[in-house]
PDB file of N, CA and C in Angstrom:
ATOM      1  N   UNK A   1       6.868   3.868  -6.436  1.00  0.00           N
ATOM      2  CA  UNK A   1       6.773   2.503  -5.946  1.00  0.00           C
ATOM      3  C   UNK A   1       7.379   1.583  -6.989  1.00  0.00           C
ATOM      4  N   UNK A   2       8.174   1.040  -6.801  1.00  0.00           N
ATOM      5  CA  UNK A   2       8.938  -0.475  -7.503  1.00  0.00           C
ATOM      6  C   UNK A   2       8.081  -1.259  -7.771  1.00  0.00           C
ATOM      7  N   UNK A   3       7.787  -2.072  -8.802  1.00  0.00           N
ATOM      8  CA  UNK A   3       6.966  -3.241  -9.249  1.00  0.00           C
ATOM      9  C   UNK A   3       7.446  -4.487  -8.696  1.00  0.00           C
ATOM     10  N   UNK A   4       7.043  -5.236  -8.106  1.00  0.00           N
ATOM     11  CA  UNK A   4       7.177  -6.534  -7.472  1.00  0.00           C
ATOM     12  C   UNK A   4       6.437  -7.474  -8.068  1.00  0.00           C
ATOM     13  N   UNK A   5       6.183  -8.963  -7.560  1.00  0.00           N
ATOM     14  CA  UNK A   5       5.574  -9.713  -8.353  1.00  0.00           C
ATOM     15  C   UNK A   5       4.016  -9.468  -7.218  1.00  0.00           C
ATOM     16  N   UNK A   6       3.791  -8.853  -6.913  1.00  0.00           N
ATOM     17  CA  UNK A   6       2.299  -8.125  -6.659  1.00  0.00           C
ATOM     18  C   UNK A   6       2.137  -7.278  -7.044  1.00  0.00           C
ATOM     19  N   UNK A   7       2.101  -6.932  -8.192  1.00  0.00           N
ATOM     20  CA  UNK A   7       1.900  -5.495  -8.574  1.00  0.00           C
ATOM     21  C   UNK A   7       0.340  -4.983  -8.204  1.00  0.00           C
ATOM     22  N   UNK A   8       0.479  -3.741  -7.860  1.00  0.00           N
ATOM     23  CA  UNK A   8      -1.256  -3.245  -7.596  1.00  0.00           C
ATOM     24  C   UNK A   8      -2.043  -3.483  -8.418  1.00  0.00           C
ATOM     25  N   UNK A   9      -3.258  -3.498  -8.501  1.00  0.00           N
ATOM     26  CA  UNK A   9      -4.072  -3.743  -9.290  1.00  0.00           C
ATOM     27  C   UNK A   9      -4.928  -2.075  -9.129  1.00  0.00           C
ATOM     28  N   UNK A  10      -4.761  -1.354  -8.087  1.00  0.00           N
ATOM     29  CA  UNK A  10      -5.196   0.298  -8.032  1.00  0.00           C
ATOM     30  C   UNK A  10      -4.309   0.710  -7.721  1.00  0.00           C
ATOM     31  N   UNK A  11      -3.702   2.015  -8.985  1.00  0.00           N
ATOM     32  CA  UNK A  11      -2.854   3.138  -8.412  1.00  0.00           C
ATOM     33  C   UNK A  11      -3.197   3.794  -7.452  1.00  0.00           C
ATOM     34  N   UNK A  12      -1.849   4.345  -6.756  1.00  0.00           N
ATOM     35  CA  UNK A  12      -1.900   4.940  -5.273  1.00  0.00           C
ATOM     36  C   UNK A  12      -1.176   6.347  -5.977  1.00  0.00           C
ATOM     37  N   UNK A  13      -2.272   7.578  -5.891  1.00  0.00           N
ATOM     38  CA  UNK A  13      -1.819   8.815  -5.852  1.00  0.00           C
ATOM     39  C   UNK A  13      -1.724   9.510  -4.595  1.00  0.00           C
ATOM     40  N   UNK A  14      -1.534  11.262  -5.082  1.00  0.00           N
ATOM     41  CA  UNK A  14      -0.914  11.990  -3.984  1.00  0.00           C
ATOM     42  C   UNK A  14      -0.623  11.236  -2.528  1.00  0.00           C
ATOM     43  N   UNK A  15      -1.572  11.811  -1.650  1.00  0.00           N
ATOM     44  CA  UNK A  15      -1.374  11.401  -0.100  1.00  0.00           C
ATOM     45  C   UNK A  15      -1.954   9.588   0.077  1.00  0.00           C
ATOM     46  N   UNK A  16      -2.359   8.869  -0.784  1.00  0.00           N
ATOM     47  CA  UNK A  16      -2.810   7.899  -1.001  1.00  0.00           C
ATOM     48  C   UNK A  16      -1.455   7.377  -0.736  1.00  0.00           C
ATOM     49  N   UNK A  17      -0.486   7.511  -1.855  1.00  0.00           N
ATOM     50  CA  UNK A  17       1.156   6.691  -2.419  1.00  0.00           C
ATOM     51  C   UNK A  17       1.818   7.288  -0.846  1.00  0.00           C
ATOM     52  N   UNK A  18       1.385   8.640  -0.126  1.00  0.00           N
ATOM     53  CA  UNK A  18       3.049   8.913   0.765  1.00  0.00           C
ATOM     54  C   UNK A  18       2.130   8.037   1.969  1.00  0.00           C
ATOM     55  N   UNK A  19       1.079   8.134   1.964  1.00  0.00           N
ATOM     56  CA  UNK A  19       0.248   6.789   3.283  1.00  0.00           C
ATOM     57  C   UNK A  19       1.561   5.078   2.971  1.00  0.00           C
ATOM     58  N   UNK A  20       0.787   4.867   1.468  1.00  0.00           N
ATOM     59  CA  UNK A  20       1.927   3.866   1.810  1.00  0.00           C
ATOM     60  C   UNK A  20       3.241   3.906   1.587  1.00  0.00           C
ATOM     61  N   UNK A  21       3.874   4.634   1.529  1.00  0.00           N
ATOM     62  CA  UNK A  21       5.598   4.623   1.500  1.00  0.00           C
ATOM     63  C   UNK A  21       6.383   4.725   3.167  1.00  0.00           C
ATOM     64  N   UNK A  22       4.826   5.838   3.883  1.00  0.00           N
ATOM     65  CA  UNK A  22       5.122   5.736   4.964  1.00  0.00           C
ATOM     66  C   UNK A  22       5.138   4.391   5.537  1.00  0.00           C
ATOM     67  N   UNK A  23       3.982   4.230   5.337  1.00  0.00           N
ATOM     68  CA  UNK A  23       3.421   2.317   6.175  1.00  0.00           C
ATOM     69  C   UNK A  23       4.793   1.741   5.914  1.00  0.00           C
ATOM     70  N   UNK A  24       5.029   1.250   4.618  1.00  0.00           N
ATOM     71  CA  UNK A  24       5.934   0.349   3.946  1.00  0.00           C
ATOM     72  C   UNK A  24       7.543   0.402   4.872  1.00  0.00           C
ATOM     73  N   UNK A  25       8.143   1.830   4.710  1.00  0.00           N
ATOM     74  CA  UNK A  25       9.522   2.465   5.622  1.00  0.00           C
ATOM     75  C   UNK A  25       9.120   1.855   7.218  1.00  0.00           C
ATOM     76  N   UNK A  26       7.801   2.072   7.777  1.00  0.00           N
ATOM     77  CA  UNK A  26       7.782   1.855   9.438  1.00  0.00           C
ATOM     78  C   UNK A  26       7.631  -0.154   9.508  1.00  0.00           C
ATOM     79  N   UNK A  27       6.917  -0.656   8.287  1.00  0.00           N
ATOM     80  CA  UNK A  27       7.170  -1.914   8.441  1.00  0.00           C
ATOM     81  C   UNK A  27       8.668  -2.663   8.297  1.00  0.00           C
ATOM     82  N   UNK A  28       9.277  -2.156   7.280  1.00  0.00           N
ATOM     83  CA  UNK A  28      10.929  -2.483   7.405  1.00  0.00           C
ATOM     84  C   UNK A  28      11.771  -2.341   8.566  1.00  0.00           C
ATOM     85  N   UNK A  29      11.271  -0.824   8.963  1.00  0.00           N
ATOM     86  CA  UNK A  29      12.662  -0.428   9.728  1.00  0.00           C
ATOM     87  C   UNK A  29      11.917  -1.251  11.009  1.00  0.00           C
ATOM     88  N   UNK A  30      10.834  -1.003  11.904  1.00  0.00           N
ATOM     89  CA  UNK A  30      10.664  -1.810  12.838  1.00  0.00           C
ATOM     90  C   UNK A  30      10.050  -3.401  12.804  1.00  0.00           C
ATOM     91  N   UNK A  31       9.771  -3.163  11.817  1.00  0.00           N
ATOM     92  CA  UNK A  31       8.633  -4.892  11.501  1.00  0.00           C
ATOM     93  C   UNK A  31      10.179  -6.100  10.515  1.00  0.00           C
ATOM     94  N   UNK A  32      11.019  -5.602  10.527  1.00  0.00           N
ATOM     95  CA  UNK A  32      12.222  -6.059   9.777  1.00  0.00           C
ATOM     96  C   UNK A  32      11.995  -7.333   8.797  1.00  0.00           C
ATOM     97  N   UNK A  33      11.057  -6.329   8.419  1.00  0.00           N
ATOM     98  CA  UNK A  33      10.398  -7.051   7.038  1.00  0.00           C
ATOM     99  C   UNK A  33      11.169  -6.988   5.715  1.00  0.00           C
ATOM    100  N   UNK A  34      11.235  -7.434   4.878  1.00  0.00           N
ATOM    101  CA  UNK A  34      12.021  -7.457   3.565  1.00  0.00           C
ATOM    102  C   UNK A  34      11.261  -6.660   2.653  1.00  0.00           C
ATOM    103  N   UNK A  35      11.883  -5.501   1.579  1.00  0.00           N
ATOM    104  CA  UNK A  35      10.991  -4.552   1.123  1.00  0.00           C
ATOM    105  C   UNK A  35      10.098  -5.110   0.398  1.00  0.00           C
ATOM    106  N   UNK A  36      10.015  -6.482  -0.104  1.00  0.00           N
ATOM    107  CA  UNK A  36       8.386  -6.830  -1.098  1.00  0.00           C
ATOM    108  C   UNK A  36       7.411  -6.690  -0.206  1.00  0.00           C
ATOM    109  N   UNK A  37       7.517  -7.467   1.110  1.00  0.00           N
ATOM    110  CA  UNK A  37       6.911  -8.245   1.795  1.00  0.00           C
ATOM    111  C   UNK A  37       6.373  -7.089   2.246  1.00  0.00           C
ATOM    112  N   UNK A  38       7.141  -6.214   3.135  1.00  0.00           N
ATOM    113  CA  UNK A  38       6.008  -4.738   3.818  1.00  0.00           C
ATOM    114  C   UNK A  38       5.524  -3.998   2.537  1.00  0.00           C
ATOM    115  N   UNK A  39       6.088  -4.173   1.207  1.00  0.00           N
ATOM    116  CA  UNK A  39       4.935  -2.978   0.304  1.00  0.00           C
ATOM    117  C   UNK A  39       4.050  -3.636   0.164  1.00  0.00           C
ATOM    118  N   UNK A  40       4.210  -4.868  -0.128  1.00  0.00           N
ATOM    119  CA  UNK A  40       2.556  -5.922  -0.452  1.00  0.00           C
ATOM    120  C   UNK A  40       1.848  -5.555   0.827  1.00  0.00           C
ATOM    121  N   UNK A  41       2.140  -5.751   2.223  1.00  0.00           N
ATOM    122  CA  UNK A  41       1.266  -5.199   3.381  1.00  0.00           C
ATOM    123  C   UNK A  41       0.565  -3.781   3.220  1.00  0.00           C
ATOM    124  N   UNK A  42       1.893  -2.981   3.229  1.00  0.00           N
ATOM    125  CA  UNK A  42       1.463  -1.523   3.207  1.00  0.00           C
ATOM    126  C   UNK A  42       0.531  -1.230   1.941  1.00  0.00           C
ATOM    127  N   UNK A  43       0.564  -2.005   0.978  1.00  0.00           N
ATOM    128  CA  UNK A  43      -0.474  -1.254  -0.161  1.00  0.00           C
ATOM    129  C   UNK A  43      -1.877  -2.150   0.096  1.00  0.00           C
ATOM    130  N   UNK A  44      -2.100  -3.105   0.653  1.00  0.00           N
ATOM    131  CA  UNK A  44      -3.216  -4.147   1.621  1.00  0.00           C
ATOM    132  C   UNK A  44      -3.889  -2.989   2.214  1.00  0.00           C
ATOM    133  N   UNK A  45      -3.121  -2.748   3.282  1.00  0.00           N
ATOM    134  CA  UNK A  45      -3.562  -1.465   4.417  1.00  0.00           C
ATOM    135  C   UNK A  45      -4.040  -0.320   3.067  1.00  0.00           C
ATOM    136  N   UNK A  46      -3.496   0.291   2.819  1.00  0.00           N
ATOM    137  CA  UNK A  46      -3.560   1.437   2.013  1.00  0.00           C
ATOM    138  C   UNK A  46      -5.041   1.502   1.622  1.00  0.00           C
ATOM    139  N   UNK A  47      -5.234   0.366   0.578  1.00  0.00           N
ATOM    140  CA  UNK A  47      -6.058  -0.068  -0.541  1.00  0.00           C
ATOM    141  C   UNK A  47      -7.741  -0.334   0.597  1.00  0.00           C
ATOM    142  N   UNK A  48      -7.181  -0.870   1.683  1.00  0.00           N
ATOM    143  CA  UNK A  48      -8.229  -0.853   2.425  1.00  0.00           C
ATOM    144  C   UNK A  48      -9.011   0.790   3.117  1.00  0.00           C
ATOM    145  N   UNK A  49      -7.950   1.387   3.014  1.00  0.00           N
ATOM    146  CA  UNK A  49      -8.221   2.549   3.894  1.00  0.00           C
ATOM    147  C   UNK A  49      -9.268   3.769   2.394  1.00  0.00           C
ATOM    148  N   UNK A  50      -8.605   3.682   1.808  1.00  0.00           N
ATOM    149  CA  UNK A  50      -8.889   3.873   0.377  1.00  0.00           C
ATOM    150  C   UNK A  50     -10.227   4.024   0.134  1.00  0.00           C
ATOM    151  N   UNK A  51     -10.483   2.744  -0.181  1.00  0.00           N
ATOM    152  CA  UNK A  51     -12.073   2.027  -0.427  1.00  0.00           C
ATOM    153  C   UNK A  51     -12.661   2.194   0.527  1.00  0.00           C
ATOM    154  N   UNK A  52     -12.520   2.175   1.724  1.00  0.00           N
ATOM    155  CA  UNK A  52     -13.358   2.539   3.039  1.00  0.00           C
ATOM    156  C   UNK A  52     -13.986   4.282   2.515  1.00  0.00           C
ATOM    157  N   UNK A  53     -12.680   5.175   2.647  1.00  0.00           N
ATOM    158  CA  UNK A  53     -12.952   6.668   2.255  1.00  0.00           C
ATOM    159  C   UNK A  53     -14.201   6.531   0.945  1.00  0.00           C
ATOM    160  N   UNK A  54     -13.666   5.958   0.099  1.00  0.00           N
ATOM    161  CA  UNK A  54     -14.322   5.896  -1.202  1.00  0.00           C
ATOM    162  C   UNK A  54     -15.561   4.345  -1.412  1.00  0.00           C
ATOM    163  N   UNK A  55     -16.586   4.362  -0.249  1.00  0.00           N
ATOM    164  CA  UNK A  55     -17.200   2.821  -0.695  1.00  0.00           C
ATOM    165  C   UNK A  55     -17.752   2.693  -1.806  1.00  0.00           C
ATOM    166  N   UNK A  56     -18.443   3.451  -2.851  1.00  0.00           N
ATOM    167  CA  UNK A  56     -18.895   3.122  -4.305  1.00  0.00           C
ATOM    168  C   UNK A  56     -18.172   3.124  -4.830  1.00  0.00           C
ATOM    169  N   UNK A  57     -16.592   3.649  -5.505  1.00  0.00           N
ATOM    170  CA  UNK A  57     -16.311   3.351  -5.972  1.00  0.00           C
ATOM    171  C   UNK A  57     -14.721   1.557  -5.813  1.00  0.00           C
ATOM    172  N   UNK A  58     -15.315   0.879  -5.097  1.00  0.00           N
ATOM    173  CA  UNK A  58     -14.371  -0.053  -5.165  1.00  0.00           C
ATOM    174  C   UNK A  58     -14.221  -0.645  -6.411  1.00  0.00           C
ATOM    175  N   UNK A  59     -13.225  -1.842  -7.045  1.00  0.00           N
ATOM    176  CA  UNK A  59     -13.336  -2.528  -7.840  1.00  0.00           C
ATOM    177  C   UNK A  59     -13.269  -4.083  -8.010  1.00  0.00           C
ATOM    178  N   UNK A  60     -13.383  -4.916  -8.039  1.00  0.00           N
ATOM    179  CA  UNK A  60     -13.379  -5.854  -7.893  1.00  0.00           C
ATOM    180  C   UNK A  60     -11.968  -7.200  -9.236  1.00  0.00           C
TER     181      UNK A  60
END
């Protein structure tokens, strides 16, 4: 993942990072989004899906 001026604040490993690379590729190619704009979404989504799997450990 490229650093943008959102950078994550939680790394995205294994199937975590290809969740969002996928998200990120299907928001560009059909959502004809500009690549900051769908990774900031796609790692939103991600980060949510994440913490849901994992509820104690979120961070604030």
């Amino acid at each position: 993942m490229k650093t943008s001026a959102a950078t994550p604040s939680v790394a995205l490993t294994g199937d975590w990072y290809v969740q969002f690379e996928e998200r990120a590729a299907i928001m560009e190619f059909d959502g004809n989004l500009p690549r900051d704009q769908d990774e900031e979404l796609a790692y939103a989504e991600v980060a949510e899906l994440m913490w849901a799997a994992n509820p104690g450990r979120r961070s604030t």
